[in-house]
Protein backbone atom coordinates (compact mmCIF):
# COMPACT_ATOMS: atom_id res chain seq x y z
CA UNK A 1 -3.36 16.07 -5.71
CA UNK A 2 -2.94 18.53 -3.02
CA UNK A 3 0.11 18.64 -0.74
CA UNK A 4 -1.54 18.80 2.40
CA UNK A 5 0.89 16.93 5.10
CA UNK A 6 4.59 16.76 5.06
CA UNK A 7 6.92 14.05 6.62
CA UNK A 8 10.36 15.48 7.12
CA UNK A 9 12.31 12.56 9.14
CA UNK A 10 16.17 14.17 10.03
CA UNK A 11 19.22 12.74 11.73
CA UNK A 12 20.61 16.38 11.87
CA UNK A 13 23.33 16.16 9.32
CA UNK A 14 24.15 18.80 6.83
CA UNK A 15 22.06 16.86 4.49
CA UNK A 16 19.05 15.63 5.98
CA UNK A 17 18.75 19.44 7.39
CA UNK A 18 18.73 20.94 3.28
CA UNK A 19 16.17 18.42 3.25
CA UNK A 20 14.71 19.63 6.09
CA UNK A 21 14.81 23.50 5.04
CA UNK A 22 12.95 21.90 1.31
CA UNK A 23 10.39 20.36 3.54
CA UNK A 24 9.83 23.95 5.23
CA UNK A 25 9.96 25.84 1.81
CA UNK A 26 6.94 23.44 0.46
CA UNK A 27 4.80 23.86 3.68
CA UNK A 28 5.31 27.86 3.26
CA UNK A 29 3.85 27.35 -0.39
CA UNK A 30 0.90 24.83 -0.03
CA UNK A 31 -0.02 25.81 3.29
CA UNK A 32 0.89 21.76 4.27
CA UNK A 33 1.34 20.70 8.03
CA UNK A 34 5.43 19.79 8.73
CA UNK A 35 6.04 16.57 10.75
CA UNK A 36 9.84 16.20 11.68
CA UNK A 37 10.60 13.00 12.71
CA UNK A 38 13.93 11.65 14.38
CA UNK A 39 14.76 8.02 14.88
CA UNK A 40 16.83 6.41 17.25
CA UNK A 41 18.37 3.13 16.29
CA UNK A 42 17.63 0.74 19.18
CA UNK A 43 18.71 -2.66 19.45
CA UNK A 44 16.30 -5.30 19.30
CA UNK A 45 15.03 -7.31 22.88
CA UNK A 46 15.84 -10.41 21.64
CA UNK A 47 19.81 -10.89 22.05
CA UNK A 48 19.77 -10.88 25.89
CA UNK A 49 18.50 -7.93 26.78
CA UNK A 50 18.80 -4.24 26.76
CA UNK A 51 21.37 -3.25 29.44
CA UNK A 52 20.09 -0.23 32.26
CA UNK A 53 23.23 1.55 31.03
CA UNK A 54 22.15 1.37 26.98
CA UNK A 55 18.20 2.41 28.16
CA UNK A 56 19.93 5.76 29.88
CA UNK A 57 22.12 6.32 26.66
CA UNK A 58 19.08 5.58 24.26
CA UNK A 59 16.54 7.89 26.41
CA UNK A 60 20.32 10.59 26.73
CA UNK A 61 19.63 10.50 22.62
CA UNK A 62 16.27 11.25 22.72
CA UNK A 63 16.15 13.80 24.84
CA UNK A 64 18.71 15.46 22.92
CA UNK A 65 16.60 15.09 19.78
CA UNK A 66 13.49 16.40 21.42
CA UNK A 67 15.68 19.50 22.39
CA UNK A 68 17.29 19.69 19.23
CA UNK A 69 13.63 19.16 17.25
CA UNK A 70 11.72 21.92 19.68
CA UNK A 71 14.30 24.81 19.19
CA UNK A 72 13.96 24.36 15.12
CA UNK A 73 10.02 24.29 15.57
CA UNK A 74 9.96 27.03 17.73
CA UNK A 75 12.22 28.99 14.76
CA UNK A 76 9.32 27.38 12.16
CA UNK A 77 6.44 28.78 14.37
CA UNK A 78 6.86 32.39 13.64
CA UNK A 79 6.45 31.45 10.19
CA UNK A 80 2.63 30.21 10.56
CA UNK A 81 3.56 27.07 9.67
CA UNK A 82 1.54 24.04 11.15
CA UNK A 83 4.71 22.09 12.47
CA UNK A 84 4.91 19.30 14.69
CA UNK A 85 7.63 16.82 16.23
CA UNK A 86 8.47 13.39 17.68
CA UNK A 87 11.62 11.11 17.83
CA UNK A 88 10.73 7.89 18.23
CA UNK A 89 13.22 4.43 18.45
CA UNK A 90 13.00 1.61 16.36
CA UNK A 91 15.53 -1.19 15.17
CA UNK A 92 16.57 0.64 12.16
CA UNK A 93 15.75 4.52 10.91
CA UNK A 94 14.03 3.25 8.03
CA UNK A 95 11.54 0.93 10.30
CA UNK A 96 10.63 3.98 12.22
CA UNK A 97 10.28 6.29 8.67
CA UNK A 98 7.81 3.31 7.60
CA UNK A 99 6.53 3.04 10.61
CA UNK A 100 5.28 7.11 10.91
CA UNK A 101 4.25 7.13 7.38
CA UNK A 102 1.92 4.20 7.31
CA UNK A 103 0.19 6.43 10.61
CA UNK A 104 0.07 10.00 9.61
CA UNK A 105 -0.40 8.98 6.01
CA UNK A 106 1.25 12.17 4.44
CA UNK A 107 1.19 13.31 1.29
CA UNK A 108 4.50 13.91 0.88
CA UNK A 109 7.90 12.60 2.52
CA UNK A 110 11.25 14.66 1.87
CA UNK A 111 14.32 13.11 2.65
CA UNK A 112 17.81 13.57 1.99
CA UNK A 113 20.14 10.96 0.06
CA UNK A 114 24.07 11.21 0.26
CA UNK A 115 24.17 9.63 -3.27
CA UNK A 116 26.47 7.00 -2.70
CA UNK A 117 27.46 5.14 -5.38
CA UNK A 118 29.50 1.71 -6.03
CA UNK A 119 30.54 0.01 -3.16
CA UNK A 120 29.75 2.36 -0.53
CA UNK A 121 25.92 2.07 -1.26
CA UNK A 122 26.30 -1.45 -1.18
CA UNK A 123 27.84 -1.83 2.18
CA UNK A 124 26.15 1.18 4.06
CA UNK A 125 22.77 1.06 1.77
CA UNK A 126 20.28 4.45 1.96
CA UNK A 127 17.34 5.03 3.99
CA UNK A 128 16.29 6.97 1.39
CA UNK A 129 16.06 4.47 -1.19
CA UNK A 130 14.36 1.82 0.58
CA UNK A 131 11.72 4.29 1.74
CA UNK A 132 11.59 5.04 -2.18
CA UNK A 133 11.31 0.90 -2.71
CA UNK A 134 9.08 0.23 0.07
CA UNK A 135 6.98 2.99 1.61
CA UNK A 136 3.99 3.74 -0.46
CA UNK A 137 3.93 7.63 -0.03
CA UNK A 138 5.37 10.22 -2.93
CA UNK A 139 9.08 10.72 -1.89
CA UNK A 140 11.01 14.31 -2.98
CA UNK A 141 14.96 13.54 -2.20
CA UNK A 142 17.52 15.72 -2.76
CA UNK A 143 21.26 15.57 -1.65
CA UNK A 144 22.58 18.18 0.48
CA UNK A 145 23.72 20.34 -2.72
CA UNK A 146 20.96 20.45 -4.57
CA UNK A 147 19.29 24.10 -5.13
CA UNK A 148 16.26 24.75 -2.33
CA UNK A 149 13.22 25.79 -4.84
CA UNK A 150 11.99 28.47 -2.81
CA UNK A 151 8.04 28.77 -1.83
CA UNK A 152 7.93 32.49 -3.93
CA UNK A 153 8.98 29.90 -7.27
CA UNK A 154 7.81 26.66 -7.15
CA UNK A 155 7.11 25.41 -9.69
CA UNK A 156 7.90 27.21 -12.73
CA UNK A 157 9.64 24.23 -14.17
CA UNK A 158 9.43 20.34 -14.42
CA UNK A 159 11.21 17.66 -16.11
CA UNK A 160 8.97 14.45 -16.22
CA UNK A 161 10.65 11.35 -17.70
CA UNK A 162 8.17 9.12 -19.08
CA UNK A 163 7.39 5.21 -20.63
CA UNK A 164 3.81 5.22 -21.45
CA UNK A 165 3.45 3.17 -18.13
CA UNK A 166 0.76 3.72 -15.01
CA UNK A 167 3.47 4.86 -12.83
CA UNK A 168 4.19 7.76 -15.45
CA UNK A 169 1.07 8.75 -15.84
CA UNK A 170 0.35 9.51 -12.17
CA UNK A 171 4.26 11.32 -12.52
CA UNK A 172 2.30 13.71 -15.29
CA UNK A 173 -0.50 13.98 -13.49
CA UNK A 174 1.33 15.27 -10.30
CA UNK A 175 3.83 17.55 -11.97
CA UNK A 176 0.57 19.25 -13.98
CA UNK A 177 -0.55 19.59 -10.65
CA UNK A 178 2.45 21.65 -8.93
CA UNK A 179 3.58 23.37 -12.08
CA UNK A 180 2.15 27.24 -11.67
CA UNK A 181 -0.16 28.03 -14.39
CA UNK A 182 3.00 29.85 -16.34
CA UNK A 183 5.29 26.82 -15.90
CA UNK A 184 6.62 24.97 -18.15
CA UNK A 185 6.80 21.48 -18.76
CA UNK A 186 9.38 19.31 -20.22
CA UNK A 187 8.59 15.46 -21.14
CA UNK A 188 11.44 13.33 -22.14
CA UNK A 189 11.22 9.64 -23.83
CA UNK A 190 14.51 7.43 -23.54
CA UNK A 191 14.65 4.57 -25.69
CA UNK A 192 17.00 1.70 -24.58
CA UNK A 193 18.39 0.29 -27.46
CA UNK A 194 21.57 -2.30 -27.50
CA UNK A 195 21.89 -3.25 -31.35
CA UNK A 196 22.90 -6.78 -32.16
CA UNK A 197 26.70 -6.54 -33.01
CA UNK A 198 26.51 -8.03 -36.63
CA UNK A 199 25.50 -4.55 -37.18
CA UNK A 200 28.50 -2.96 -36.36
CA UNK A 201 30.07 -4.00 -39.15
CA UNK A 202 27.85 -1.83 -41.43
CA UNK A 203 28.51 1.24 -38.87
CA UNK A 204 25.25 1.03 -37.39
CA UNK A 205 25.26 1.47 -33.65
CA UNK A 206 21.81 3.03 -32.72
CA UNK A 207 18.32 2.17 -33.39
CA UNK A 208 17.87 5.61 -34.67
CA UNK A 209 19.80 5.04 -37.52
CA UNK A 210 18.06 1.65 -38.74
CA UNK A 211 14.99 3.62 -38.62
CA UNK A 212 15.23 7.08 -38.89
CA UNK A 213 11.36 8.18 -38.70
CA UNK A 214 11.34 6.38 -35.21
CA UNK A 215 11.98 9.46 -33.10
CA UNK A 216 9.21 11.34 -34.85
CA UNK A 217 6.89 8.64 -34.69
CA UNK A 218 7.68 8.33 -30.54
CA UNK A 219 7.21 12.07 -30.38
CA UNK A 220 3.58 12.32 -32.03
CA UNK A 221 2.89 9.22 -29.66
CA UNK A 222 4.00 11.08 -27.01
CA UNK A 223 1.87 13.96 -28.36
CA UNK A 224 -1.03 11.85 -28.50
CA UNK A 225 -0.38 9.93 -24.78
CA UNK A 226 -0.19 13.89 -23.03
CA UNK A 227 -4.00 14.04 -24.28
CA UNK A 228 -4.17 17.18 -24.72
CA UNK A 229 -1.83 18.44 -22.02
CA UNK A 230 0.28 21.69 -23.37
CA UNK A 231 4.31 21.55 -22.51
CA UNK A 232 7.37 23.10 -23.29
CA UNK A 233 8.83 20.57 -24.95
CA UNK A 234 9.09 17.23 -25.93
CA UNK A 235 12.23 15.28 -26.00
CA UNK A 236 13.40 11.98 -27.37
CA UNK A 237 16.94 10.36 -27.13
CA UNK A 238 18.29 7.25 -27.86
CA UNK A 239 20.91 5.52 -24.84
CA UNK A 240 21.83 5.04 -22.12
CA UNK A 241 18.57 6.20 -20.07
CA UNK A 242 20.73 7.72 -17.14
CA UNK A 243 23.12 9.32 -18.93
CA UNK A 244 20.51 10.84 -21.30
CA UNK A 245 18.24 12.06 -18.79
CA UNK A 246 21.15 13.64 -17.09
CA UNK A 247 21.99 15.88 -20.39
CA UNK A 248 18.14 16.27 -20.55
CA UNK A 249 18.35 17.80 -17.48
CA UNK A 250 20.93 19.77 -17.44
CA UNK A 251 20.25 21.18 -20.93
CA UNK A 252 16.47 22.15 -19.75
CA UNK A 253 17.67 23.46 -16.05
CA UNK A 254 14.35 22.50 -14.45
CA UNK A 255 13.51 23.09 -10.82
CA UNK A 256 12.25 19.52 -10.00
CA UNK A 257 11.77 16.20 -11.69
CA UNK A 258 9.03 13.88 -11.36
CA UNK A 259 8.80 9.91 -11.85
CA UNK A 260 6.88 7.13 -11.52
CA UNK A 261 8.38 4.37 -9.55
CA UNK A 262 6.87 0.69 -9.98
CA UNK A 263 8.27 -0.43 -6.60
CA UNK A 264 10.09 -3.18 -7.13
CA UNK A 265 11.63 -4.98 -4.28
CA UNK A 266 13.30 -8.73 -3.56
CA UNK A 267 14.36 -10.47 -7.32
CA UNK A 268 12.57 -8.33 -9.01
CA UNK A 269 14.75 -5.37 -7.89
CA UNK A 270 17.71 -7.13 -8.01
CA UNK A 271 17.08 -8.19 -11.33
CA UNK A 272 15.40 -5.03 -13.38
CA UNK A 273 16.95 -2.25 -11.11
CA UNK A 274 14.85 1.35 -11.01
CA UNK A 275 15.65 3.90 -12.72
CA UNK A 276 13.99 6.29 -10.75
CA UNK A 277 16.41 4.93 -7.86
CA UNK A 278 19.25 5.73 -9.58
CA UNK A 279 18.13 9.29 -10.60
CA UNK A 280 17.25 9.97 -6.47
CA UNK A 281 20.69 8.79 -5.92
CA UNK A 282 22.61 11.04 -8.98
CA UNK A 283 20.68 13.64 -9.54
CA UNK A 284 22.23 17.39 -8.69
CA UNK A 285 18.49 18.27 -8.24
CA UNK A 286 15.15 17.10 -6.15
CA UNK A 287 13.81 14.42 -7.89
CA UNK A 288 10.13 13.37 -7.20
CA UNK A 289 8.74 9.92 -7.34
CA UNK A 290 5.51 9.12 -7.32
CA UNK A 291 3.93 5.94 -6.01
């Protein structure tokens, strides 16, 4: 798939605006249009009624997003790049994100995440993440430290967890698709594997070790899954699947990595969790999840 269009939506902090300056660096590469987008959180109609003094404030906020938004395209402009821009209100940043997406249908939205963890992300949330969870559009998030991966090298290297699902599948597919023709990819498998504890006992406390030709046989099924696709290297680990794709990752130093994300929402989320969530939220570098 082609990146064509680009949703950027900022609220002009330090990391929405690295997210921003990605956004920019991926237009300059695939020749894509940039849409910046800035919400403003309005309250709804229905608890009495928007005072005149809140409509001035509200419209004071646009305005200074508009202003704000036209001096950064006017920068982007003498770059060739096809950039547009438009704050809009809505109850919440996300419904306004959603909102723009569903219409202009891009190909790809970038968005920063603060990576909150524990509490915090429970009270405050991320706009990021429920885009991820919600919005049907390929999502690249990064956190404001995360290296930019300039236009002049992208992509000369890609980490794509996989399960032998759909959803990583189309996360192979897209990463064959950005990786330059001298890249190189990396696939990693993670197997999940608590062992009943009346093996303990015995010293047993992986899978690996009750069956030691397991890894091998996961790696020629990997092998045989790829069809044919050449990569770097294949990797298999036995844990827990965050921590092990972190060493993964940081042991391969790729550029970018790309998941599949089944979209779980309500119960289902609650319940089973996403591990491509958690990696947008941790990760040190843009991940990629594709819908």
């Amino acid at each position: 798939m082609r990146i064509e269009s680009i949703l950027a939506p900022t609220d002009f902090s330090e990391t929405a605006t690295h997210a921003v300056e990605q956004a920019v660096e991926l237009s300059l590469r695939y020749g894509a249009s940039l849409h910046l987008l800035h919400v403003v959180e309005a309250p709804g109609d229905d608890s009495g009624g928007v005072t005149s003094a809140l409509q001035d404030f509200l419209r004071k906020l646009e305005d200074d997003a508009q202003q704000s938004l036209a001096l950064k395209v006017d920068v982007l402009r003498g770059s060739k790049i096809d950039v547009r821009y438009e704050t809009s209100s809505a109850a919440t940043p996300y419904d306004g994100i959603a909102k723009k997406a569903e219409a202009l249908e891009p190909n790809l939205v970038v968005m920063g995440t603060h990576g909150r963890t524990g509490l915090n992300r429970i009270l405050m949330g991320s706009v990021a993440e429920k885009v991820l969870r919600h919005v049907p559009r390929n999502l690249l998030a990064l956190n404001k430290k995360a290296p930019l991966i300039r236009a002049s090298h992208a992509f000369e290297r890609i980490l794509v967890p996989v399960d032998f699902s759909e959803f990583s599948k189309r996360a192979l597919e897209m990463a064959v698709n950005l990786l330059i023709p001298s890249g190189e990819l990396h696939v990693v498998h993670v197997v999940a594997s608590p062992i009943h504890p009346s093996f303990y006992a015995g010293g047993v406390t992986q899978l690996f070790q009750l069956d030691p030709e397991l890894p091998k046989r996961i790696h020629d099924r990997i092998t045989e899954w790829l069809e044919g696709q050449p990569v770097e290297s294949i990797v298999v680990r036995e844990g827990d699947i965050y921590a092990e794709l972190e060493d993964v990752r940081k042991d391969l130093n790729p550029q970018l990595v790309v998941m599949g994300t089944r979209g779980l929402s309500g119960l289902d989320h609650l319940l089973v969790g996403s591990v491509t969530e958690k990696m947008v939220r941790i990760s040190e570098i843009p991940v990629l999840s594709v819908h």
